[in-house]
PDB file of N, CA and C in Angstrom:
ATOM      1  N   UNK A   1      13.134  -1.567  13.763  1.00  0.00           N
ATOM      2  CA  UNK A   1      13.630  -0.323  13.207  1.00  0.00           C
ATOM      3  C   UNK A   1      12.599   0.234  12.240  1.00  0.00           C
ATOM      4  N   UNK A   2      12.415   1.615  12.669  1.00  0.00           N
ATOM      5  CA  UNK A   2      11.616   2.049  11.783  1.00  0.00           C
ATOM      6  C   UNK A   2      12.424   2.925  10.509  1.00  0.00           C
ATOM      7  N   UNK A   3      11.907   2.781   9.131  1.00  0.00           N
ATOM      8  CA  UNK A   3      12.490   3.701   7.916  1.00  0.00           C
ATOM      9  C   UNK A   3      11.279   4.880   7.276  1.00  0.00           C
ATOM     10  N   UNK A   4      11.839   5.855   7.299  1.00  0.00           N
ATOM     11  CA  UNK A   4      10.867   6.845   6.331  1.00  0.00           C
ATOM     12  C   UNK A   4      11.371   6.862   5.256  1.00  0.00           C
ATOM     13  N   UNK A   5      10.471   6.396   3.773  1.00  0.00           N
ATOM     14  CA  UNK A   5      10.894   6.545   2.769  1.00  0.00           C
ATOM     15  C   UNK A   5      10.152   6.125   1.396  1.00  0.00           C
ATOM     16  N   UNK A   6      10.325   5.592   0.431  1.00  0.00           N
ATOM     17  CA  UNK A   6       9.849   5.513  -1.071  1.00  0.00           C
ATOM     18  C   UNK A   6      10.533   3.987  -1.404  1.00  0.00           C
ATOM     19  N   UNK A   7       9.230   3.354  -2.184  1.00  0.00           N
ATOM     20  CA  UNK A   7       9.733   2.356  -3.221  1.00  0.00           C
ATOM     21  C   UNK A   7       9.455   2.790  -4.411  1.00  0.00           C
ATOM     22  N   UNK A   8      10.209   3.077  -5.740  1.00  0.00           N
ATOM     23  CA  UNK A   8       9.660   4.112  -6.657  1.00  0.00           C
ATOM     24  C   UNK A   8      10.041   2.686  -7.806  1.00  0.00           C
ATOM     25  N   UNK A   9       9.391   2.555  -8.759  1.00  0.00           N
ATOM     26  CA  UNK A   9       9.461   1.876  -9.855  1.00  0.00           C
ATOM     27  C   UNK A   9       9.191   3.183 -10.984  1.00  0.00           C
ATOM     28  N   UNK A  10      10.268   2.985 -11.988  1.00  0.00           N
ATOM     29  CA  UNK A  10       9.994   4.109 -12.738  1.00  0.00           C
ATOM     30  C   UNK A  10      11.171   3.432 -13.975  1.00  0.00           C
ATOM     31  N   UNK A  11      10.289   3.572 -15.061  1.00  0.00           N
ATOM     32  CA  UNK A  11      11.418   3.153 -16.469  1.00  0.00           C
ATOM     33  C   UNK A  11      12.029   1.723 -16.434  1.00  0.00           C
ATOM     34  N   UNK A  12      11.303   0.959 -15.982  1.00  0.00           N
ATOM     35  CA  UNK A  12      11.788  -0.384 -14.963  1.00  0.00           C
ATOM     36  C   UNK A  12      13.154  -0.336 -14.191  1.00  0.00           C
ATOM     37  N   UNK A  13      13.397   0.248 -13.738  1.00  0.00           N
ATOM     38  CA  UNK A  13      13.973   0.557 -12.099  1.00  0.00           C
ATOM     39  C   UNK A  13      13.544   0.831 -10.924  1.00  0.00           C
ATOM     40  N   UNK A  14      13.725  -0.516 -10.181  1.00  0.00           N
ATOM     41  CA  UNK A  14      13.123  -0.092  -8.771  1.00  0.00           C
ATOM     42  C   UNK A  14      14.337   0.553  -7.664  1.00  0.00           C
ATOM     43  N   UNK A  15      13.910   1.413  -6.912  1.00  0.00           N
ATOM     44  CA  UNK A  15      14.949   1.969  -5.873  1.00  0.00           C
ATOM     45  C   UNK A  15      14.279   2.879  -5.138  1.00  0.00           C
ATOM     46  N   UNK A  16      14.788   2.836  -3.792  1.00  0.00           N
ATOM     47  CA  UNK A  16      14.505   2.954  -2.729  1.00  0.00           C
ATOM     48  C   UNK A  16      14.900   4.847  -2.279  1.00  0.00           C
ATOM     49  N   UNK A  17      14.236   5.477  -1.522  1.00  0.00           N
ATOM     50  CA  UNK A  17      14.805   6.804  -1.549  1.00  0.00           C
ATOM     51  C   UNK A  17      14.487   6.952   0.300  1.00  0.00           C
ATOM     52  N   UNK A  18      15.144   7.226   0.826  1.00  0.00           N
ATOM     53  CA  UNK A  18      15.358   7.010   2.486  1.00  0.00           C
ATOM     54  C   UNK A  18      15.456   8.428   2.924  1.00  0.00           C
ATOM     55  N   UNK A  19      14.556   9.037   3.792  1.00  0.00           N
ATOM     56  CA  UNK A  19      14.940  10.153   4.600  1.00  0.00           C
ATOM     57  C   UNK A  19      15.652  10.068   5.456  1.00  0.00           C
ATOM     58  N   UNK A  20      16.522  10.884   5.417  1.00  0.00           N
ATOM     59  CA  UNK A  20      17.791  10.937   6.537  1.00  0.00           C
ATOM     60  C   UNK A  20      17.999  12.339   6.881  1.00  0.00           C
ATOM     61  N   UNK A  21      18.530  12.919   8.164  1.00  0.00           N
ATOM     62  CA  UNK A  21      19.099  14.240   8.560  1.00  0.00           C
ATOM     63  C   UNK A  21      20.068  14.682   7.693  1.00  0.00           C
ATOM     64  N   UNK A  22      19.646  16.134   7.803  1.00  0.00           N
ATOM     65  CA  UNK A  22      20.623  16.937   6.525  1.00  0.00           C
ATOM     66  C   UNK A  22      21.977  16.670   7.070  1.00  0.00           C
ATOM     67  N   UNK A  23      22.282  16.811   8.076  1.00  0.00           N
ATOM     68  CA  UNK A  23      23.548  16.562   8.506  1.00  0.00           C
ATOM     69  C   UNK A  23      24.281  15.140   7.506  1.00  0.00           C
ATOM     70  N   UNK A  24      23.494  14.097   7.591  1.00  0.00           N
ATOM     71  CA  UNK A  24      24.139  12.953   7.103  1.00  0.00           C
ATOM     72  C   UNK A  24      24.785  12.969   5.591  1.00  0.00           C
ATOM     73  N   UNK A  25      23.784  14.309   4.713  1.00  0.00           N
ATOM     74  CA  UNK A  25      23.880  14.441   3.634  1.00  0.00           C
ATOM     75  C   UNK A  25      25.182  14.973   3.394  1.00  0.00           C
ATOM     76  N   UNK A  26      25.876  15.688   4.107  1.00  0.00           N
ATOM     77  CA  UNK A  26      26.770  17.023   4.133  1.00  0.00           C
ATOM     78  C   UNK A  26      28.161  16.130   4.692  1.00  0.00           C
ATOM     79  N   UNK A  27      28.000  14.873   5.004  1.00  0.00           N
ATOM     80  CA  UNK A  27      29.562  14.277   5.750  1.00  0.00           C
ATOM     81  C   UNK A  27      30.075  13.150   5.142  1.00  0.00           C
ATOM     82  N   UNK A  28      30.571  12.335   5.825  1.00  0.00           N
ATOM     83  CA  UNK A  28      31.389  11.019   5.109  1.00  0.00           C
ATOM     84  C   UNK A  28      30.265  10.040   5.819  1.00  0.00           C
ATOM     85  N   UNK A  29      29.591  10.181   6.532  1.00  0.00           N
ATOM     86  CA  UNK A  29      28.161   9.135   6.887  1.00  0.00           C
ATOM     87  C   UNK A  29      27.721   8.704   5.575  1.00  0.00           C
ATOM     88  N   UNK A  30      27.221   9.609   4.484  1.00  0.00           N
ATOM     89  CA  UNK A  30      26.098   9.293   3.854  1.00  0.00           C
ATOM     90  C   UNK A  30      26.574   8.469   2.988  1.00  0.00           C
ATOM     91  N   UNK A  31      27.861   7.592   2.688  1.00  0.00           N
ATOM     92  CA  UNK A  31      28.450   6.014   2.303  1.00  0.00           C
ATOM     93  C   UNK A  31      28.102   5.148   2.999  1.00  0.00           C
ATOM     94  N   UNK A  32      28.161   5.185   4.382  1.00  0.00           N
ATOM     95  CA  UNK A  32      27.942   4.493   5.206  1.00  0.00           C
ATOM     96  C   UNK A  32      26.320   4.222   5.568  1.00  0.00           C
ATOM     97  N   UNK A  33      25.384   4.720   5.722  1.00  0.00           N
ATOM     98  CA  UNK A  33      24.412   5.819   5.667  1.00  0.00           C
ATOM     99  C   UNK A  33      23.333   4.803   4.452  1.00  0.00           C
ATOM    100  N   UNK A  34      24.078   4.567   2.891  1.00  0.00           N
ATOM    101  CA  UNK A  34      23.688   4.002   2.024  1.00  0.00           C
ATOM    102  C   UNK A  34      23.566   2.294   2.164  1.00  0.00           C
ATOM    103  N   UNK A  35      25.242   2.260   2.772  1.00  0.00           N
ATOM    104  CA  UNK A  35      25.232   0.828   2.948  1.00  0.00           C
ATOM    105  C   UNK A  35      24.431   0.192   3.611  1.00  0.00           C
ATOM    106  N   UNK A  36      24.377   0.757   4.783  1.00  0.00           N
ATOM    107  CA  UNK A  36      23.533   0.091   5.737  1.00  0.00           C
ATOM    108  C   UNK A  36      21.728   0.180   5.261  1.00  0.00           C
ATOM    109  N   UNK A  37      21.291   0.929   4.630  1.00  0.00           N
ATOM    110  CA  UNK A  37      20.194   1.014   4.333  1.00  0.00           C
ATOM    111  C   UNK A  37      19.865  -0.081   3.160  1.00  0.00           C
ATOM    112  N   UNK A  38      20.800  -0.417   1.950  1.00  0.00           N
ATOM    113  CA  UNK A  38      20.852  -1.586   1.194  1.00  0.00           C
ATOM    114  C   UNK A  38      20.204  -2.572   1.938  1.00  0.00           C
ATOM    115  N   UNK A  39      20.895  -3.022   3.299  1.00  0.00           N
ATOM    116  CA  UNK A  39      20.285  -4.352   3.893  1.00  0.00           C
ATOM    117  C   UNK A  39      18.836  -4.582   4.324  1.00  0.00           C
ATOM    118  N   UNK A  40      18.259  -3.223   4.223  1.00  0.00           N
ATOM    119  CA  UNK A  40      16.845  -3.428   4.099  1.00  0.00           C
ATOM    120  C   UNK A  40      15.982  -3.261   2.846  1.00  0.00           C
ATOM    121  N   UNK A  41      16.642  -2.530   2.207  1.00  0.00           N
ATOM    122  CA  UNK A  41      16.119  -2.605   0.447  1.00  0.00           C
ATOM    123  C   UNK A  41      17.384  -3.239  -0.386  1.00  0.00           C
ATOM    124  N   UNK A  42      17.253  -4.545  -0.066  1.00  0.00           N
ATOM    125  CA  UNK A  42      18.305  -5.561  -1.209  1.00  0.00           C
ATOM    126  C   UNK A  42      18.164  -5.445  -2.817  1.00  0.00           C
ATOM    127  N   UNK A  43      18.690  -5.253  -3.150  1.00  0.00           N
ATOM    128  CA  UNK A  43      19.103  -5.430  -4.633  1.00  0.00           C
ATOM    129  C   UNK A  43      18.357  -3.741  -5.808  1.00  0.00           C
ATOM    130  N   UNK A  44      18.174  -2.894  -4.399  1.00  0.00           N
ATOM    131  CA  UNK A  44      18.007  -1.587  -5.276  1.00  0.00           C
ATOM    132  C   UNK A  44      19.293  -0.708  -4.803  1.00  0.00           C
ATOM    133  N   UNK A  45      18.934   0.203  -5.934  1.00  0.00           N
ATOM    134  CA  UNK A  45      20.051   1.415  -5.793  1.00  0.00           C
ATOM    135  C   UNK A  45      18.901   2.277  -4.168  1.00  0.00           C
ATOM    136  N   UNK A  46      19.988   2.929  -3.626  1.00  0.00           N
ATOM    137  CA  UNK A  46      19.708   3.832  -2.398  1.00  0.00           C
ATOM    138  C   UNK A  46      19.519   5.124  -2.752  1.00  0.00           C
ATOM    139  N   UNK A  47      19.141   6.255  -2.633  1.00  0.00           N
ATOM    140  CA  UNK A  47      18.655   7.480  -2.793  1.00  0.00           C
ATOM    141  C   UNK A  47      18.457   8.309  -1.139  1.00  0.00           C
ATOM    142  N   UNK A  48      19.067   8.781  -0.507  1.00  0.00           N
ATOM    143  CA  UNK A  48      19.396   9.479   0.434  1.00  0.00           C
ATOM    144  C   UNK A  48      18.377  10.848   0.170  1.00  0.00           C
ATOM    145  N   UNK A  49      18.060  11.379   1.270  1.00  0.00           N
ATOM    146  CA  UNK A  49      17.060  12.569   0.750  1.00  0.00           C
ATOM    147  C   UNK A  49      17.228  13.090   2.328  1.00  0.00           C
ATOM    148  N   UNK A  50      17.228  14.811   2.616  1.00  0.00           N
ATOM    149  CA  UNK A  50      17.071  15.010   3.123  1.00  0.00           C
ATOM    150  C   UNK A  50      16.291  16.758   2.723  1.00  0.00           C
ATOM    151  N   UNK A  51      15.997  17.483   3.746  1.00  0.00           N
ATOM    152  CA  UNK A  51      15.177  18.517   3.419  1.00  0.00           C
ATOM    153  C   UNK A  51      15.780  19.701   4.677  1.00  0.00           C
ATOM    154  N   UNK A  52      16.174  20.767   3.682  1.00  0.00           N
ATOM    155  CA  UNK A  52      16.558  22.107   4.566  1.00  0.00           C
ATOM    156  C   UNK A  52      15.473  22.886   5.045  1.00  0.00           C
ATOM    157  N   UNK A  53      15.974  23.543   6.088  1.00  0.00           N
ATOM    158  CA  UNK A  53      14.955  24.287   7.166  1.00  0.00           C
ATOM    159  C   UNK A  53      13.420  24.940   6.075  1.00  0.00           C
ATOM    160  N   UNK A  54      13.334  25.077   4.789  1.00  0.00           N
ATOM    161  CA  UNK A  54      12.611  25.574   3.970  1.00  0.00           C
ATOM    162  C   UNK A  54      11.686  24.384   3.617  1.00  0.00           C
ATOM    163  N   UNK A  55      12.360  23.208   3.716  1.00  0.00           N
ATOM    164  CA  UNK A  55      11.656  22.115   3.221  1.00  0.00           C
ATOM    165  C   UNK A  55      11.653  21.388   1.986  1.00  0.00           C
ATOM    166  N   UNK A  56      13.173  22.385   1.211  1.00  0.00           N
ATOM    167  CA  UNK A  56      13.979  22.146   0.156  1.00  0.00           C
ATOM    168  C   UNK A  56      14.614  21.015   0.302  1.00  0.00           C
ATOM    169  N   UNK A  57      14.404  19.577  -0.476  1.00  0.00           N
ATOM    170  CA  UNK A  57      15.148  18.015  -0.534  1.00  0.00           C
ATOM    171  C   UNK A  57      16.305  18.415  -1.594  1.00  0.00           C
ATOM    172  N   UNK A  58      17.270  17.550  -1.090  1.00  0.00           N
ATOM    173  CA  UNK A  58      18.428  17.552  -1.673  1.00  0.00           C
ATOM    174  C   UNK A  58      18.689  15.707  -1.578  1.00  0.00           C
ATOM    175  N   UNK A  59      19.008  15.316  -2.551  1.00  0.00           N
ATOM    176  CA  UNK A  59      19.016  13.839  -2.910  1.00  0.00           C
ATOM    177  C   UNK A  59      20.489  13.141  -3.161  1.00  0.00           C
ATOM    178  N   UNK A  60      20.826  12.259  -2.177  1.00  0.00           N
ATOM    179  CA  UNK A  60      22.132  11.321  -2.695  1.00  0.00           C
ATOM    180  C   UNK A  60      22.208  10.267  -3.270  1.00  0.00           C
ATOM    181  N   UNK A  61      22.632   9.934  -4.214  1.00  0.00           N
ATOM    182  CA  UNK A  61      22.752   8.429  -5.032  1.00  0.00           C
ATOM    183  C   UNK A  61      23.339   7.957  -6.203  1.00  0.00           C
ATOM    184  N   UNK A  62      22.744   7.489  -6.995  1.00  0.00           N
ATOM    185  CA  UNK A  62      23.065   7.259  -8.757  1.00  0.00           C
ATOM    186  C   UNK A  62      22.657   8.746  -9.154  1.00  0.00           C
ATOM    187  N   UNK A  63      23.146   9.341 -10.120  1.00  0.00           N
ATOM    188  CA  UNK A  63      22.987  10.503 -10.558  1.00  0.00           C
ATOM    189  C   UNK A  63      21.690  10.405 -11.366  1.00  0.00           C
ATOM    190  N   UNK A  64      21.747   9.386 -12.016  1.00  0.00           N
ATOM    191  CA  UNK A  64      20.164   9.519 -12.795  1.00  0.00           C
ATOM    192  C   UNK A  64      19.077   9.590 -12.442  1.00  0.00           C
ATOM    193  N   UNK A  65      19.051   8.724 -11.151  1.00  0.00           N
ATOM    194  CA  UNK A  65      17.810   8.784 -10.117  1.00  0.00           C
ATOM    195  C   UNK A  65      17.836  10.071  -9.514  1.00  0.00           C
ATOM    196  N   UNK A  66      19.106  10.670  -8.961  1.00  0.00           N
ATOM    197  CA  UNK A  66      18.834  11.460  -8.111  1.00  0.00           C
ATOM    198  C   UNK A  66      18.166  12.911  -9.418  1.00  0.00           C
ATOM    199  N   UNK A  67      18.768  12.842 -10.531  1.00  0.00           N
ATOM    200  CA  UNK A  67      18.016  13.772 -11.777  1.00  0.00           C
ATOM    201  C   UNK A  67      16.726  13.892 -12.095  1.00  0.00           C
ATOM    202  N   UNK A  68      16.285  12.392 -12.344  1.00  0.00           N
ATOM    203  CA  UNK A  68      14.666  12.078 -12.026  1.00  0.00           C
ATOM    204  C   UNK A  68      14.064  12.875 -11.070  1.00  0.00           C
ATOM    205  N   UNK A  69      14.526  12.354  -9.607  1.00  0.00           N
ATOM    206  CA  UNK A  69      13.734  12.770  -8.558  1.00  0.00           C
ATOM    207  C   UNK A  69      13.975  14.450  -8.188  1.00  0.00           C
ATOM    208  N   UNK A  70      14.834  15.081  -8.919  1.00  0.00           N
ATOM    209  CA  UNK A  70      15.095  16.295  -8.915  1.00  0.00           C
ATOM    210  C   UNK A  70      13.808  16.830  -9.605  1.00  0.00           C
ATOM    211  N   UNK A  71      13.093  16.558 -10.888  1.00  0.00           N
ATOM    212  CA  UNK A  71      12.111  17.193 -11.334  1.00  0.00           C
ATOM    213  C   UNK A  71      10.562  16.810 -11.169  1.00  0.00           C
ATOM    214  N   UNK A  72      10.643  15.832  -9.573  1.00  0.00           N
ATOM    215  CA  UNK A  72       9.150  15.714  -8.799  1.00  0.00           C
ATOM    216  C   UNK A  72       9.095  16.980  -7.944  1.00  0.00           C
ATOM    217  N   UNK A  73       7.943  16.966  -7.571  1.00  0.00           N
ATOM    218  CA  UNK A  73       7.771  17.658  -6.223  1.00  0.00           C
ATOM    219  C   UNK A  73       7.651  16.845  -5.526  1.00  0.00           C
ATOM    220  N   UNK A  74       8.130  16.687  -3.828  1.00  0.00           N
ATOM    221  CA  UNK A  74       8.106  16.409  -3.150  1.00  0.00           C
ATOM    222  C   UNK A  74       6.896  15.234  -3.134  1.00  0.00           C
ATOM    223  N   UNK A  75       5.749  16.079  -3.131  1.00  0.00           N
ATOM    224  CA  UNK A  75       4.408  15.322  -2.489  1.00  0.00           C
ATOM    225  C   UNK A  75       3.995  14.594  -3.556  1.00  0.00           C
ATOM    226  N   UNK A  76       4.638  14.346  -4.961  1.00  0.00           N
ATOM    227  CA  UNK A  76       4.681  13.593  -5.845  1.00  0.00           C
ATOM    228  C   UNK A  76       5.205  11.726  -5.191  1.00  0.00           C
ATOM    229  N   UNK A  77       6.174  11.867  -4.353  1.00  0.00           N
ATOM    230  CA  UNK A  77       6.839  10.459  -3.866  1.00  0.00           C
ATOM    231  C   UNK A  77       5.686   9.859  -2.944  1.00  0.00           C
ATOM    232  N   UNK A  78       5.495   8.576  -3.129  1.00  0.00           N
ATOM    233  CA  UNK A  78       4.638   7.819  -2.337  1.00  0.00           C
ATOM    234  C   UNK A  78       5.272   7.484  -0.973  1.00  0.00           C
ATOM    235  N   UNK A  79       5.664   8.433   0.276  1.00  0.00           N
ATOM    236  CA  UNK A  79       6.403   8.056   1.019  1.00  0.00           C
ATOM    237  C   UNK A  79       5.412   7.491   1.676  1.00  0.00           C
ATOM    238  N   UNK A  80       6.166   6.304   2.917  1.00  0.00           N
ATOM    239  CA  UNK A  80       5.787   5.757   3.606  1.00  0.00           C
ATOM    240  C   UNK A  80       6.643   5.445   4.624  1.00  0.00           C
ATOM    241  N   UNK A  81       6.048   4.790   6.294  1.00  0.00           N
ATOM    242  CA  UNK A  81       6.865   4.219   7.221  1.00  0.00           C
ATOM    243  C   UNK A  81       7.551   2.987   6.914  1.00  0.00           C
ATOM    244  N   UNK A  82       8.182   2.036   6.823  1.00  0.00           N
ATOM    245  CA  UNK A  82       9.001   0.620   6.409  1.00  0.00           C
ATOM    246  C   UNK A  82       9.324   0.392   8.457  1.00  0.00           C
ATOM    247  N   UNK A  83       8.225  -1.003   8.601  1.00  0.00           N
ATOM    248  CA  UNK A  83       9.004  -1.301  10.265  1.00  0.00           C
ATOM    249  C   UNK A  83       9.875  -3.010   9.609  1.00  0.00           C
ATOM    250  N   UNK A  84      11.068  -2.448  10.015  1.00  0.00           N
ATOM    251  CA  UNK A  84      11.624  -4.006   9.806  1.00  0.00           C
ATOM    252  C   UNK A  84      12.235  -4.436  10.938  1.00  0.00           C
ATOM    253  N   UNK A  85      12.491  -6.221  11.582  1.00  0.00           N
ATOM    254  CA  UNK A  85      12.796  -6.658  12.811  1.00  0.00           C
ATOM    255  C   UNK A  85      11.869  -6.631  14.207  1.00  0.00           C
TER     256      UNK A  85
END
């Protein structure tokens, strides 16, 4: 399985921020969506991210993180591919 996404250490908190379809952001998935993504980043908080037709990210998670990552730009996050299995 491949993941698009971020390992961000910041204020000593590490957590994980996962691209996902806007759709997932907008339904009752993105609980589900979180959980399942935990099992590949164990013991961080999850951060859901997705990006509208403009290229505008909108972020799901802990509110503080998602506040943080509200005042990066985008090309600020060290994203990367994650292949796990």
């Amino acid at each position: 399985m491949q993941i698009e996404g971020a390992i961000i250490k910041e204020q000593g908190q590490t957590f994980a921020v996962v691209i996902v379809k806007a759709h997932i952001l907008s339904s009752n998935e993105r609980e589900n969506a979180s959980r399942q993504f935990s099992k590949y980043f164990p013991g961080m908080p999850i951060i859901l991210m997705a990006q509208n037709s403009r290229g505008i990210p909108t972020y799901y998670g802990r509110k503080d993180i998602v506040a943080f990552l509200s005042r990066l730009q985008i090309s600020q996050i060290p994203w990367k591919k994650f292949t796990f299995g």
